[in-house]
C-alpha atoms as a PDB file:
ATOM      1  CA  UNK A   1       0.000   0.000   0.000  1.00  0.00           C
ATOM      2  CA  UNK A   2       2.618   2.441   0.843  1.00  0.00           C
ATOM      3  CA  UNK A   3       4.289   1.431  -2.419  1.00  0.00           C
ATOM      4  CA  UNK A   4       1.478   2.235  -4.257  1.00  0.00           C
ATOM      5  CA  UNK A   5       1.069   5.242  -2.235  1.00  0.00           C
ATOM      6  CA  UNK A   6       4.661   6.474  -3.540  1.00  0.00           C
ATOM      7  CA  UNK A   7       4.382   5.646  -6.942  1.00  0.00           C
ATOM      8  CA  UNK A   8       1.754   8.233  -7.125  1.00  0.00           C
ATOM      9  CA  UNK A   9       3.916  11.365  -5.442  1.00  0.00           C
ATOM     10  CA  UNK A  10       5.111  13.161  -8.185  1.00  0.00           C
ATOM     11  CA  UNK A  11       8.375  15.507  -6.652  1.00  0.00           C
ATOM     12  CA  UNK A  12       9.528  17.862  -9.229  1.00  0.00           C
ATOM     13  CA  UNK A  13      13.358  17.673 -10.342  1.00  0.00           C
ATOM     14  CA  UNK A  14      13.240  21.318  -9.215  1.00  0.00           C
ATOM     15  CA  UNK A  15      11.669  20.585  -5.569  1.00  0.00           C
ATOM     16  CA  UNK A  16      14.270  17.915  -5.208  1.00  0.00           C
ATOM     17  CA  UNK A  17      17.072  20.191  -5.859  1.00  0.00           C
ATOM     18  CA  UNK A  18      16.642  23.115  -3.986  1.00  0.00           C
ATOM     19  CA  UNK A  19      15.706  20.365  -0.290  1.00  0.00           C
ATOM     20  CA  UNK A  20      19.323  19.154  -0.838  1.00  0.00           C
ATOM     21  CA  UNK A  21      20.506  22.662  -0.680  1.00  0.00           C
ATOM     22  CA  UNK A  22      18.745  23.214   2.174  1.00  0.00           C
ATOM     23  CA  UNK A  23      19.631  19.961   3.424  1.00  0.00           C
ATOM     24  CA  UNK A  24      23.415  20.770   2.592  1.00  0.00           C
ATOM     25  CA  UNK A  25      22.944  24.326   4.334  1.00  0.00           C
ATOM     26  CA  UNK A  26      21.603  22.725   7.602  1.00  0.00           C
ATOM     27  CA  UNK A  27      24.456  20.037   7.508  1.00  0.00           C
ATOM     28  CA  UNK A  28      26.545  22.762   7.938  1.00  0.00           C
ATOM     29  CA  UNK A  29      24.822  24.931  10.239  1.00  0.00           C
ATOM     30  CA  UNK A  30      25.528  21.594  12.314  1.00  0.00           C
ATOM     31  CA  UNK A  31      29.045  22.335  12.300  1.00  0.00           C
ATOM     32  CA  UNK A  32      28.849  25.968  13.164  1.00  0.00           C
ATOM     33  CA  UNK A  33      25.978  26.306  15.402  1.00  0.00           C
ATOM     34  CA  UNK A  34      28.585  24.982  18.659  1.00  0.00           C
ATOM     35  CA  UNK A  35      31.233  27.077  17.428  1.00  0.00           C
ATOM     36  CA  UNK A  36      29.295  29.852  17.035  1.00  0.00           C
ATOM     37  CA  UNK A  37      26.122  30.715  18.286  1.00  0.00           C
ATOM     38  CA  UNK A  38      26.179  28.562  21.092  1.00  0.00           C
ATOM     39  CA  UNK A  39      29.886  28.385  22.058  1.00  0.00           C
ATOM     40  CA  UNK A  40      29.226  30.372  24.884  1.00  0.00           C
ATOM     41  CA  UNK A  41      26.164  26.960  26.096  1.00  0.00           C
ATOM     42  CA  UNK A  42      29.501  24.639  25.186  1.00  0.00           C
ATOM     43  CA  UNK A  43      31.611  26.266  27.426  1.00  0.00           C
ATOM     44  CA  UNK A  44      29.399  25.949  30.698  1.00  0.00           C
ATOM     45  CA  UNK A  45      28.424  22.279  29.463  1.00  0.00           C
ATOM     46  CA  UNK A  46      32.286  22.106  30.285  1.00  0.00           C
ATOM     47  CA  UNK A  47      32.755  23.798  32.503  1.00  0.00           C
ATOM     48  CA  UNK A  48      34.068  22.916  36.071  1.00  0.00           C
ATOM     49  CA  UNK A  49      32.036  24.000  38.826  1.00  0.00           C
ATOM     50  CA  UNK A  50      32.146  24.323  42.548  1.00  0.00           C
ATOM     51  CA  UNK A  51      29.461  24.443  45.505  1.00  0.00           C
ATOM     52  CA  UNK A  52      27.543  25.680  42.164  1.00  0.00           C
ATOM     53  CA  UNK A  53      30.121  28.464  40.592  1.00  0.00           C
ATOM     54  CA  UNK A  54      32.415  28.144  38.051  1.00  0.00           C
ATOM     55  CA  UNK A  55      36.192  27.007  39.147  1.00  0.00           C
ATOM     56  CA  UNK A  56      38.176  30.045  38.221  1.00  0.00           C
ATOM     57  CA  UNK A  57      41.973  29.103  36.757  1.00  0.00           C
ATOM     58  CA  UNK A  58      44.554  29.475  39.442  1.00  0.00           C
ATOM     59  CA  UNK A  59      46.937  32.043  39.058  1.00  0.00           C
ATOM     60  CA  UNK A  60      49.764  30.014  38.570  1.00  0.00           C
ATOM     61  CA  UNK A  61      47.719  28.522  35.910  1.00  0.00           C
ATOM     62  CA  UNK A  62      46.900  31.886  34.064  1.00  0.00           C
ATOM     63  CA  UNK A  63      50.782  32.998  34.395  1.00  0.00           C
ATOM     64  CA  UNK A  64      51.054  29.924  32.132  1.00  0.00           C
ATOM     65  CA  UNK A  65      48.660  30.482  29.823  1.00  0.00           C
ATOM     66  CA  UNK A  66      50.126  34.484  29.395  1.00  0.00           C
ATOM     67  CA  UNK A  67      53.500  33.065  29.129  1.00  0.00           C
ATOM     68  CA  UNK A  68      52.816  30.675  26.363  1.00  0.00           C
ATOM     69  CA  UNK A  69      50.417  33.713  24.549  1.00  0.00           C
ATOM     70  CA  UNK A  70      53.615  35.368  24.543  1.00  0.00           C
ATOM     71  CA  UNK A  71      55.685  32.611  23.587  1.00  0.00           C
ATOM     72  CA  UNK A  72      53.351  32.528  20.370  1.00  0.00           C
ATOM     73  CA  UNK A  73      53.475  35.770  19.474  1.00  0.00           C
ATOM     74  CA  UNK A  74      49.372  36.183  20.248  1.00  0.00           C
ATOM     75  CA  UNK A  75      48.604  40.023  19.504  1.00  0.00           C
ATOM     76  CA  UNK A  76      46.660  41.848  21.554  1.00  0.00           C
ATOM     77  CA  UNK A  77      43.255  41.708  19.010  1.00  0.00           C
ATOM     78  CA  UNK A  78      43.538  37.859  18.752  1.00  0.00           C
ATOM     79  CA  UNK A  79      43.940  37.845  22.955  1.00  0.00           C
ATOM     80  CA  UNK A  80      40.450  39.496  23.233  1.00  0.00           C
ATOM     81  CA  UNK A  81      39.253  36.349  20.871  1.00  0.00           C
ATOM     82  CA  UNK A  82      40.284  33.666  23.618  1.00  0.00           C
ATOM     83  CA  UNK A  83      38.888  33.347  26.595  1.00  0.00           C
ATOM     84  CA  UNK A  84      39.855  30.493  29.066  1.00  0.00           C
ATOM     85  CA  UNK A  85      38.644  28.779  31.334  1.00  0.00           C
ATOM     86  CA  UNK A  86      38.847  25.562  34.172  1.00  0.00           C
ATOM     87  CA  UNK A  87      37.296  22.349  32.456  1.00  0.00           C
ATOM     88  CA  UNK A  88      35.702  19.291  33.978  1.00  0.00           C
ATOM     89  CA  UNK A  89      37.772  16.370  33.441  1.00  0.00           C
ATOM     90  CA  UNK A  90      41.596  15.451  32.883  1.00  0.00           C
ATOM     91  CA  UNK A  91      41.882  16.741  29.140  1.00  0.00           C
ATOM     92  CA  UNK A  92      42.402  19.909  27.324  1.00  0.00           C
ATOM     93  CA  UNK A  93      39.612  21.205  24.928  1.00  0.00           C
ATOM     94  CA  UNK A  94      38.551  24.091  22.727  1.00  0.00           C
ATOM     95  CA  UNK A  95      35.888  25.490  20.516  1.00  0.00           C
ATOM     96  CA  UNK A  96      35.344  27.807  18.153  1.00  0.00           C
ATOM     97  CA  UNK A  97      38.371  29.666  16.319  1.00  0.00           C
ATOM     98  CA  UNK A  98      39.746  33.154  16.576  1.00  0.00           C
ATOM     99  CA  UNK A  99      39.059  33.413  12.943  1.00  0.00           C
ATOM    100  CA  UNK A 100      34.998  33.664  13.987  1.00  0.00           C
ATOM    101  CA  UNK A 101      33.628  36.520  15.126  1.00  0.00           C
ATOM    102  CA  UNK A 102      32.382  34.870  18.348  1.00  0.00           C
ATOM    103  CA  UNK A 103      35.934  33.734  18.948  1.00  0.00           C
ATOM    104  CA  UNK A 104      37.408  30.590  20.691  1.00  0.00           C
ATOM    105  CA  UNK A 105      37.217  28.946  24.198  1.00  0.00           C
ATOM    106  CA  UNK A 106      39.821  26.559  25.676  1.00  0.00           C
ATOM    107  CA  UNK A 107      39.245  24.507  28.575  1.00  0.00           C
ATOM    108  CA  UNK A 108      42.039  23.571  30.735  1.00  0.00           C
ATOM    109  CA  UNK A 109      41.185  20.538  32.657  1.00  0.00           C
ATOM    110  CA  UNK A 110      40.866  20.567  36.883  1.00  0.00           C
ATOM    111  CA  UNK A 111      44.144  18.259  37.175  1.00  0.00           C
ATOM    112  CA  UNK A 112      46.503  20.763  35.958  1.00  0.00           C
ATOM    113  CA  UNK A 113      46.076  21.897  39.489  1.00  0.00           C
ATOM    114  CA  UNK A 114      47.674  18.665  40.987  1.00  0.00           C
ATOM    115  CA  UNK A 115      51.685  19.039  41.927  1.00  0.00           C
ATOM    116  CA  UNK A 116      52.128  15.699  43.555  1.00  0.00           C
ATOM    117  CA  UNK A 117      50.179  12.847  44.700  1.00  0.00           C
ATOM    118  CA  UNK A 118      49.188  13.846  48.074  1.00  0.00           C
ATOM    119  CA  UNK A 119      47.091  16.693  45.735  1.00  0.00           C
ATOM    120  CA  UNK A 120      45.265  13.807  43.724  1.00  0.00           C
ATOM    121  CA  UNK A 121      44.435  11.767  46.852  1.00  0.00           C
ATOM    122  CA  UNK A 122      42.853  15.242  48.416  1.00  0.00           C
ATOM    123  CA  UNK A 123      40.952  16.073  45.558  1.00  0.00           C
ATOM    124  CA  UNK A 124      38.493  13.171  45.531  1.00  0.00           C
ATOM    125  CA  UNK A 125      38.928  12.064  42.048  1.00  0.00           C
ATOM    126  CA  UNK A 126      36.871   9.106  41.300  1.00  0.00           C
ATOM    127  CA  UNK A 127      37.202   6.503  38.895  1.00  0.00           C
ATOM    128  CA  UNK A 128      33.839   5.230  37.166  1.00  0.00           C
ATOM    129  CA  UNK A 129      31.879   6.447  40.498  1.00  0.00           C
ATOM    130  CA  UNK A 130      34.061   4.838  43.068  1.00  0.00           C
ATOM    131  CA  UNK A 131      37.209   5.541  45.374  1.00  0.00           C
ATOM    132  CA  UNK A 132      40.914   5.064  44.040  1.00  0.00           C
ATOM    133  CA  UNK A 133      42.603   2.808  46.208  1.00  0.00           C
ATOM    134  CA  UNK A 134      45.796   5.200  45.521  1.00  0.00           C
ATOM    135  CA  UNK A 135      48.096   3.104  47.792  1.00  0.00           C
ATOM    136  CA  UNK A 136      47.456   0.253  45.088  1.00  0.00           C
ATOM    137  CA  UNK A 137      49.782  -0.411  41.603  1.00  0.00           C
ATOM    138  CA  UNK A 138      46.841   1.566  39.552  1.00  0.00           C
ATOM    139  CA  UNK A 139      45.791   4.380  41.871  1.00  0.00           C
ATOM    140  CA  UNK A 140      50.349   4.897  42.033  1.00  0.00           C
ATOM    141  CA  UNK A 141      49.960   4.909  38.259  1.00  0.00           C
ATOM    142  CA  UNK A 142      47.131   7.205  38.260  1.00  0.00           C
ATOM    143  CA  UNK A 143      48.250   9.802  40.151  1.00  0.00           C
ATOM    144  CA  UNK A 144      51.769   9.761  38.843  1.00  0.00           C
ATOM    145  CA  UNK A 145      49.653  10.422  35.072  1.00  0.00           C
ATOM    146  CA  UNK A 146      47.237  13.087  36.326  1.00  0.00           C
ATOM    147  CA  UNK A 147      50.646  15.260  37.882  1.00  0.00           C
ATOM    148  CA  UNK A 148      51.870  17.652  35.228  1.00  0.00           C
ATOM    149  CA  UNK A 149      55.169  19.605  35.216  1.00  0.00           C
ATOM    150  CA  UNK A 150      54.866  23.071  34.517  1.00  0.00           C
ATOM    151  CA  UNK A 151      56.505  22.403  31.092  1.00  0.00           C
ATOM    152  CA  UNK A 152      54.004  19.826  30.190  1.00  0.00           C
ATOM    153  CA  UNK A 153      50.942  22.076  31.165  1.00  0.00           C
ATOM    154  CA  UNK A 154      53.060  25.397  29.114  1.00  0.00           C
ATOM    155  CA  UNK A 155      52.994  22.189  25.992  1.00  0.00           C
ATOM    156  CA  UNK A 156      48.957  21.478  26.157  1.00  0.00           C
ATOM    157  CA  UNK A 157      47.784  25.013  26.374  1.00  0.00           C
ATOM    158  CA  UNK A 158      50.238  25.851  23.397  1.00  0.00           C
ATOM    159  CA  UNK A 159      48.990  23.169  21.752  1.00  0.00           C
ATOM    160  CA  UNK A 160      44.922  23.991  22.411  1.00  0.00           C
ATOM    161  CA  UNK A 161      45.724  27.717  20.941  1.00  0.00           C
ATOM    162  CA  UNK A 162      47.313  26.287  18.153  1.00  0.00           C
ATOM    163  CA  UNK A 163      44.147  24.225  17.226  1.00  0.00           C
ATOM    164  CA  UNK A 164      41.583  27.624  18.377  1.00  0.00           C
ATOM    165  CA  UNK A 165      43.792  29.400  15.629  1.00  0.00           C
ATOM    166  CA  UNK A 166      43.363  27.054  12.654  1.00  0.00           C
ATOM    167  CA  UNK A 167      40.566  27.410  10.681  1.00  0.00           C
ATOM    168  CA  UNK A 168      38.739  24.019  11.056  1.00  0.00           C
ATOM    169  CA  UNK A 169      35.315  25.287  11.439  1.00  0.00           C
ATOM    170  CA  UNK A 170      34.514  26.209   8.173  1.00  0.00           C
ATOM    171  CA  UNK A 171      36.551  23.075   6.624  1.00  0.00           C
ATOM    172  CA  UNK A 172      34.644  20.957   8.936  1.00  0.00           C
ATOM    173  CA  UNK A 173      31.465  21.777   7.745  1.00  0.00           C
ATOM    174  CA  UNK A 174      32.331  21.728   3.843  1.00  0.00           C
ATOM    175  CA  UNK A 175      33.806  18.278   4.499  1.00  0.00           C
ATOM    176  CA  UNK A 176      30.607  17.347   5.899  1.00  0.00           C
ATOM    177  CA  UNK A 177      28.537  19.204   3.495  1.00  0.00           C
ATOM    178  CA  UNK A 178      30.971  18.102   0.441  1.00  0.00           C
ATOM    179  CA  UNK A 179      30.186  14.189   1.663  1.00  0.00           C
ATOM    180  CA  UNK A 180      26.159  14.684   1.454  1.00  0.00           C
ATOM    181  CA  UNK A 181      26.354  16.429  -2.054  1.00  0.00           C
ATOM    182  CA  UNK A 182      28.755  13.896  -3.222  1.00  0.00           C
ATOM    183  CA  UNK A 183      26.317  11.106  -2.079  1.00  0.00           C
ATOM    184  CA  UNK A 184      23.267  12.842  -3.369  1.00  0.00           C
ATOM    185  CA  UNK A 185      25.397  13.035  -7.277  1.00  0.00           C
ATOM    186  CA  UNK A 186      26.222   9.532  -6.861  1.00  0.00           C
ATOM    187  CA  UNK A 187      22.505   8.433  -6.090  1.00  0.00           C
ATOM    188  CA  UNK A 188      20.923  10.557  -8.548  1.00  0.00           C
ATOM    189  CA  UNK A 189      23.675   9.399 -11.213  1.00  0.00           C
ATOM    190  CA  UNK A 190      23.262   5.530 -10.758  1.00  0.00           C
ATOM    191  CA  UNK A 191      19.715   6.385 -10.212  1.00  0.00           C
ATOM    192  CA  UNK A 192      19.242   7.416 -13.766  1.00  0.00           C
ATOM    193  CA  UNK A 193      22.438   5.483 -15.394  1.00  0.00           C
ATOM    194  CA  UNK A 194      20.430   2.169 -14.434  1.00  0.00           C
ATOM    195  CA  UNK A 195      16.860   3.383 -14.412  1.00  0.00           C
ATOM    196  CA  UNK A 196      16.365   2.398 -10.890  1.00  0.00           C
ATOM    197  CA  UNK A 197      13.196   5.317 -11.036  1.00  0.00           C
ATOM    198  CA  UNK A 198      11.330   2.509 -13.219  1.00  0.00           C
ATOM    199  CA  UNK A 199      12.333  -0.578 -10.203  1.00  0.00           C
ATOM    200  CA  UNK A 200      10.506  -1.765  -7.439  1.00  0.00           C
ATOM    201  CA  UNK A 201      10.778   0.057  -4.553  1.00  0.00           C
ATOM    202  CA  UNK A 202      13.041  -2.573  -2.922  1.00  0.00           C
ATOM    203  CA  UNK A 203      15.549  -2.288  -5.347  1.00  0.00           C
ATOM    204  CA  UNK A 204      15.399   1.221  -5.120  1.00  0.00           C
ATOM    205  CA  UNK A 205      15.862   1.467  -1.296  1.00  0.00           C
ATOM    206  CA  UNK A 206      19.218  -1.235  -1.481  1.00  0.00           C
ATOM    207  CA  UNK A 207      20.653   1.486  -3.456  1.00  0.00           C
ATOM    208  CA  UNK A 208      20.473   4.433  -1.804  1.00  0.00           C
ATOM    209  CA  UNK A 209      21.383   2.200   1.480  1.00  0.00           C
ATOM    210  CA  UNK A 210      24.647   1.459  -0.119  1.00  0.00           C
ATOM    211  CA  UNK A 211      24.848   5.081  -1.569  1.00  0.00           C
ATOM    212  CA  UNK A 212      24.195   6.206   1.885  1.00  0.00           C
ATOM    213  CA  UNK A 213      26.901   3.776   3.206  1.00  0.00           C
ATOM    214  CA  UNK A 214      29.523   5.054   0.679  1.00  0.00           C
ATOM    215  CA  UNK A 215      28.954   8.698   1.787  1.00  0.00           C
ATOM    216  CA  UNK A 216      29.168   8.066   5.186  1.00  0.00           C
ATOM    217  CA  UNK A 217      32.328   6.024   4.964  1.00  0.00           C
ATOM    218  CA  UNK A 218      33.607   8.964   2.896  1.00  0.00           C
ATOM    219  CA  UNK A 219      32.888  11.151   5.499  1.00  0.00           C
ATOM    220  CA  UNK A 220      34.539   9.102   8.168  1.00  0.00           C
ATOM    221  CA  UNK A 221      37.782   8.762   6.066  1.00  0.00           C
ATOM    222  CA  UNK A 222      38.033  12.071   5.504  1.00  0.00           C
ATOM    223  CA  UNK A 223      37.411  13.678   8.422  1.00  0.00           C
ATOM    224  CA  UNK A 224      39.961  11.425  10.449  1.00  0.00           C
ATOM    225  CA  UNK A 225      42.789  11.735   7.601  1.00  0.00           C
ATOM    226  CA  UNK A 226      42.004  16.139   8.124  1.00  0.00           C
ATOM    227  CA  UNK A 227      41.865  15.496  11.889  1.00  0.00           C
ATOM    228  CA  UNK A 228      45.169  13.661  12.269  1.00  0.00           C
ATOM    229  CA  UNK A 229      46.781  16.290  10.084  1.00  0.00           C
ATOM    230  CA  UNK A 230      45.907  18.952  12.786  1.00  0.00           C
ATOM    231  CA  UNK A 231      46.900  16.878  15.532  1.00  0.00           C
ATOM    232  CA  UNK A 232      50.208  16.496  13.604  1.00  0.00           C
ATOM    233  CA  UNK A 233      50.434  20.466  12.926  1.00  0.00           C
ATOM    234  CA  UNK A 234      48.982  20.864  16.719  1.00  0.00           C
ATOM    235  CA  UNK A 235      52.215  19.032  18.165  1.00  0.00           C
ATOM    236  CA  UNK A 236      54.941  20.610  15.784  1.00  0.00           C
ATOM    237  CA  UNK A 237      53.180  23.822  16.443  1.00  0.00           C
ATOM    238  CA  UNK A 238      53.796  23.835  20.201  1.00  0.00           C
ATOM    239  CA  UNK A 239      56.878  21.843  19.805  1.00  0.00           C
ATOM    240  CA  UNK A 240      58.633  24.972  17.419  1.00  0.00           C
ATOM    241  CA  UNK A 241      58.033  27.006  20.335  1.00  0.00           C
ATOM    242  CA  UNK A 242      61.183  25.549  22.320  1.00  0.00           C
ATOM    243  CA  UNK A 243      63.204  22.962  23.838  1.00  0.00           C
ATOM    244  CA  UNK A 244      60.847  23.314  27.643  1.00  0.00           C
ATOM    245  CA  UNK A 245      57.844  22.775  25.069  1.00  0.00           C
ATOM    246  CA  UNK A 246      59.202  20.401  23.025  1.00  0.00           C
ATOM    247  CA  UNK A 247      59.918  17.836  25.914  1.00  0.00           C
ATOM    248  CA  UNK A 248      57.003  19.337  27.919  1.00  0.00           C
ATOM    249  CA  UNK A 249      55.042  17.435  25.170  1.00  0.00           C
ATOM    250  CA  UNK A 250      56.728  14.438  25.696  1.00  0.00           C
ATOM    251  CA  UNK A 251      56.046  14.174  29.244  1.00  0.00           C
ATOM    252  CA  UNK A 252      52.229  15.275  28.533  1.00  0.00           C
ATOM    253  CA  UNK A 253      51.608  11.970  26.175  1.00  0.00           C
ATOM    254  CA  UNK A 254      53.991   9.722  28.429  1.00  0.00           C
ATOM    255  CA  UNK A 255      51.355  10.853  31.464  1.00  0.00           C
ATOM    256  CA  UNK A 256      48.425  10.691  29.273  1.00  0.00           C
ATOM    257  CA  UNK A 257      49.388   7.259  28.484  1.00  0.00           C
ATOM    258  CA  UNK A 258      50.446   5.796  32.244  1.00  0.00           C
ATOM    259  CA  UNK A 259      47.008   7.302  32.901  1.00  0.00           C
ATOM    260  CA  UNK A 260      45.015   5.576  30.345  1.00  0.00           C
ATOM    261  CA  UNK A 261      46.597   2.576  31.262  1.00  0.00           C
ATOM    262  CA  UNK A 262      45.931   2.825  34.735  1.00  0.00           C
ATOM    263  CA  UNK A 263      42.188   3.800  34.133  1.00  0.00           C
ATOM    264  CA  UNK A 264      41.915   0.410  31.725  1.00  0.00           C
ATOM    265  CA  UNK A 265      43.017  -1.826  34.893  1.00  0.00           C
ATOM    266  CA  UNK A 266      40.554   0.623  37.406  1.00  0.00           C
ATOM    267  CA  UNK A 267      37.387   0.384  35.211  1.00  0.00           C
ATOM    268  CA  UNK A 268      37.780  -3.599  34.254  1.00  0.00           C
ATOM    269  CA  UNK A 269      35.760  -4.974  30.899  1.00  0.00           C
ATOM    270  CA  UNK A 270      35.092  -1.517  30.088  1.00  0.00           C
ATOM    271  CA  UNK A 271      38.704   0.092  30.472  1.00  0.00           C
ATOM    272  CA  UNK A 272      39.719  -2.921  28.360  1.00  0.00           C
ATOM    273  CA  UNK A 273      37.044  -1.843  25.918  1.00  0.00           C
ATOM    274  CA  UNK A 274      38.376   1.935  26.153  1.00  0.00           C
ATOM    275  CA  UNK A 275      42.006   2.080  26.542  1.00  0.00           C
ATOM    276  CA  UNK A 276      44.431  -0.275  24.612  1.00  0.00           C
ATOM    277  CA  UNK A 277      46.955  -2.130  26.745  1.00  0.00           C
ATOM    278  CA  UNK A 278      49.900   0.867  25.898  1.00  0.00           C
ATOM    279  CA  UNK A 279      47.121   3.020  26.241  1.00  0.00           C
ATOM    280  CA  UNK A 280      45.678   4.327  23.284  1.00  0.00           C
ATOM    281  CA  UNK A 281      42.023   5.287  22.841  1.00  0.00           C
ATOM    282  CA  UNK A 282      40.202   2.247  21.038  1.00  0.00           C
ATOM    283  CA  UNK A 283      37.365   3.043  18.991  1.00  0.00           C
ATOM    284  CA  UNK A 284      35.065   1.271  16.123  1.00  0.00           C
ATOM    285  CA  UNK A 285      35.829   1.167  12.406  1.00  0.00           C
ATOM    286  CA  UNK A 286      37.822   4.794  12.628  1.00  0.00           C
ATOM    287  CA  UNK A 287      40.440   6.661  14.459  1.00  0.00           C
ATOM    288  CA  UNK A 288      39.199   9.972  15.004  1.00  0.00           C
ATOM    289  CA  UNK A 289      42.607  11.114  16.514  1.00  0.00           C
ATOM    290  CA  UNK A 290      46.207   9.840  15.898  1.00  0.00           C
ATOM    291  CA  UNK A 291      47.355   7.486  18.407  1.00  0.00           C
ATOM    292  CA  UNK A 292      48.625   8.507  21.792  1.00  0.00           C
ATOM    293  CA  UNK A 293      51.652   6.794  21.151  1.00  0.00           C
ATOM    294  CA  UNK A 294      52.161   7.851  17.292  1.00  0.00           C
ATOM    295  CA  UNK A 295      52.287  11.204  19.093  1.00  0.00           C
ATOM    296  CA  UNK A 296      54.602  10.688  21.487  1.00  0.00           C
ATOM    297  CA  UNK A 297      57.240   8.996  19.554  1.00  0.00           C
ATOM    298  CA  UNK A 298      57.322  11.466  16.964  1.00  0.00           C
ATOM    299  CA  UNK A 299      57.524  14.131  19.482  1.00  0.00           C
ATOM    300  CA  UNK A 300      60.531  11.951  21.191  1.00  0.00           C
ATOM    301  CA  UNK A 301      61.961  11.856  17.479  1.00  0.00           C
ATOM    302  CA  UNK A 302      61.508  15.689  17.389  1.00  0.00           C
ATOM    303  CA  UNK A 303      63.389  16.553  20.589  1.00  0.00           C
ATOM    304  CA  UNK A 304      66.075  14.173  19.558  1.00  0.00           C
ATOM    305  CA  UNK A 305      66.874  16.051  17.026  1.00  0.00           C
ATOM    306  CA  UNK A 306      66.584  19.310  17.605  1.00  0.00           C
ATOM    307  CA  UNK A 307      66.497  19.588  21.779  1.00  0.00           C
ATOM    308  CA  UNK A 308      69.028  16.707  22.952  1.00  0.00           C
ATOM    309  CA  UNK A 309      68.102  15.970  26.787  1.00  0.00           C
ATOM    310  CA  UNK A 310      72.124  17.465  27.606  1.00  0.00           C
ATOM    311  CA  UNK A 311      70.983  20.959  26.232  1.00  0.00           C
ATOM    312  CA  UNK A 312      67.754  21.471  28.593  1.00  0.00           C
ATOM    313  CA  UNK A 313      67.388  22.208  31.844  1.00  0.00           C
ATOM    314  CA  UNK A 314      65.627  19.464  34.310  1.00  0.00           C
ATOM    315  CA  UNK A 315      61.591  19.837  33.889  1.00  0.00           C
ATOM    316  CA  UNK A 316      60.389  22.247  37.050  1.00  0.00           C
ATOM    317  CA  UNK A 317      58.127  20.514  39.499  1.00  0.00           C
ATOM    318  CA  UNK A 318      55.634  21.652  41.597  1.00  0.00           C
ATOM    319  CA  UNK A 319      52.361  24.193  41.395  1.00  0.00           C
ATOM    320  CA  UNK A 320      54.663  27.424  41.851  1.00  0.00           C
ATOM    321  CA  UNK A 321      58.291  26.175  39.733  1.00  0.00           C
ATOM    322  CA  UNK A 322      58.840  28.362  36.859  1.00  0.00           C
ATOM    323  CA  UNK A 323      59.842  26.765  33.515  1.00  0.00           C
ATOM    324  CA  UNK A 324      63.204  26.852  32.139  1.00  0.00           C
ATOM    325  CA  UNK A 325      63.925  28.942  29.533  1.00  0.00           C
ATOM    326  CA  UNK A 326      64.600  27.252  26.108  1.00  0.00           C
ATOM    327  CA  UNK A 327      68.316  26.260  25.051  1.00  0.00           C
ATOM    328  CA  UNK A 328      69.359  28.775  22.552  1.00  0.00           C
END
């Protein structure tokens, strides 16, 4: 019946073609709507709070964040474009761009205020809901992961700017946007090549399910190939700016990773599902973002090179140590 019904719906070529533009412009809209309109909703949603209010960055943490502005040669106009702020969690993030005219946000994450372990155990950090047993092999892994040097924390905010200054917005949304058009061509192309207009609906509906597929493995592809790029330029970026950064962002991944590892031993069959056993981030048919470990040995490879360990100055520990100045 609702064959028949179909088969007497008439669309226009016309009709057809301006709904994918509009389904093209919404697509995009998607993309730009968060890092735009809304950044401002994104930025509480990560926001850290306390007894209620919003964790202000400590400031320690702010001296960090205007030393590596400096660092980067951040003008004054493109300062008033970033605002930043303490985030939830135990990872950097960032939206929006400094390119946009509602500018970009970066979270720093609520560990960056940890100097040594007795800091973790105070802070009441749980792990999936329940204690850490930090006495025990994984809560000594842990904490030794969620402790930054000042060098590594001077390495992820450099890195976070470099990714709110890149314009990956707009390319977002025209890869997105570029998949559904290409899909839609495809279709209508096969669609008429074979005269699938004239087949039973069945027929009809495998096609455009394996159409469908196509442009949403193209969009997948994509998108992770132009995301690991940017990781890539991310790390270089922040790595260029010295010898402290460049090894900072060693010791940032190394941590990361001890972390993630720790975490896939504390959370059981679903750490195991999560976290690799070097830790690396496991995911389903794609790899959003370049491996943990990728990172961190091209980084190593980097400050071999360029920053042998003989020319820099021991990392800086604790929440007040200042960062050694670069080998020149």
């Amino acid at each position: 019946m609702a064959a028949h019904f179909l088969r007497g719906v008439h669309i226009s070529e016309r009709a057809i073609q301006y709904a994918v533009g509009v389904a093209g412009g919404c697509i995009f809209g998607g993309y730009l709507l968060p890092h735009g309109f809304f950044i401002e909703k994104y930025k509480r949603f990560l926001q850290a709070y306390k007894d209620g209010l919003p964790v202000p960055l400590s400031p320690q943490l702010r001296r960090h964040v205007d030393a590596v502005l400096d660092d980067a040669a951040v003008d004054a106009e493109e300062r008033q474009q970033l605002r930043f702020f303490t985030a939830f969690g135990a990872d950097p993030a960032h939206a929006g761009e400094t390119g946009l005219r509602w500018g970009a946000v970066v979270g720093l994450p609520q560990t960056f205020a940890f100097a040594n372990a007795e800091d973790v155990a105070a802070s009441g950090f749980v792990v999936g809901g329940q204690k850490v047993a930090w006495q025990s092999r994984e809560g000594a892994l842990l904490s030794h992961g969620l402790c930054l040097s000042p060098a590594g924390q001077r390495f992820a905010i450099a890195r976070e700017l470099s990714l709110a200054r890149a314009s990956h917005v707009y390319a977002d949304g025209a890869i997105g946007t570029g998949a559904f058009f290409v899909t839609y061509s495809l279709g209508r192309a096969t669609n008429r090549r074979m005269g699938f207009a004239q087949r039973p609906l069945v027929l009809r509906l495998m096609l455009y399910t394996l159409v469908s597929l196509f442009g949403i493995a193209l969009w997948t592809t994509v998108t992770d190939l132009v995301q690991h790029y940017r990781d890539s330029q991310a790390d270089q970026a922040a790595a260029q700016l010295g010898a402290t950064y460049a090894w900072g962002g060693v010791e940032f991944y190394e941590k990361m990773l001890e972390r993630n590892r720790a975490l896939r031993r504390l959370l059981g069959d679903a750490g195991e599902r999560q976290y690799s056993a070097y830790g690396n981030e496991l995911y389903m048919l794609r790899t959003p973002r370049m491996p943990v470990t990728e990172r961190l040995e091209t980084l190593r490879a980097y400050c071999e090179r360029h920053h042998p360990r003989d020319e820099v100055a021991p990392p800086a520990t604790g929440p007040d140590a200042e960062v050694a100045p670069p080998a020149t």
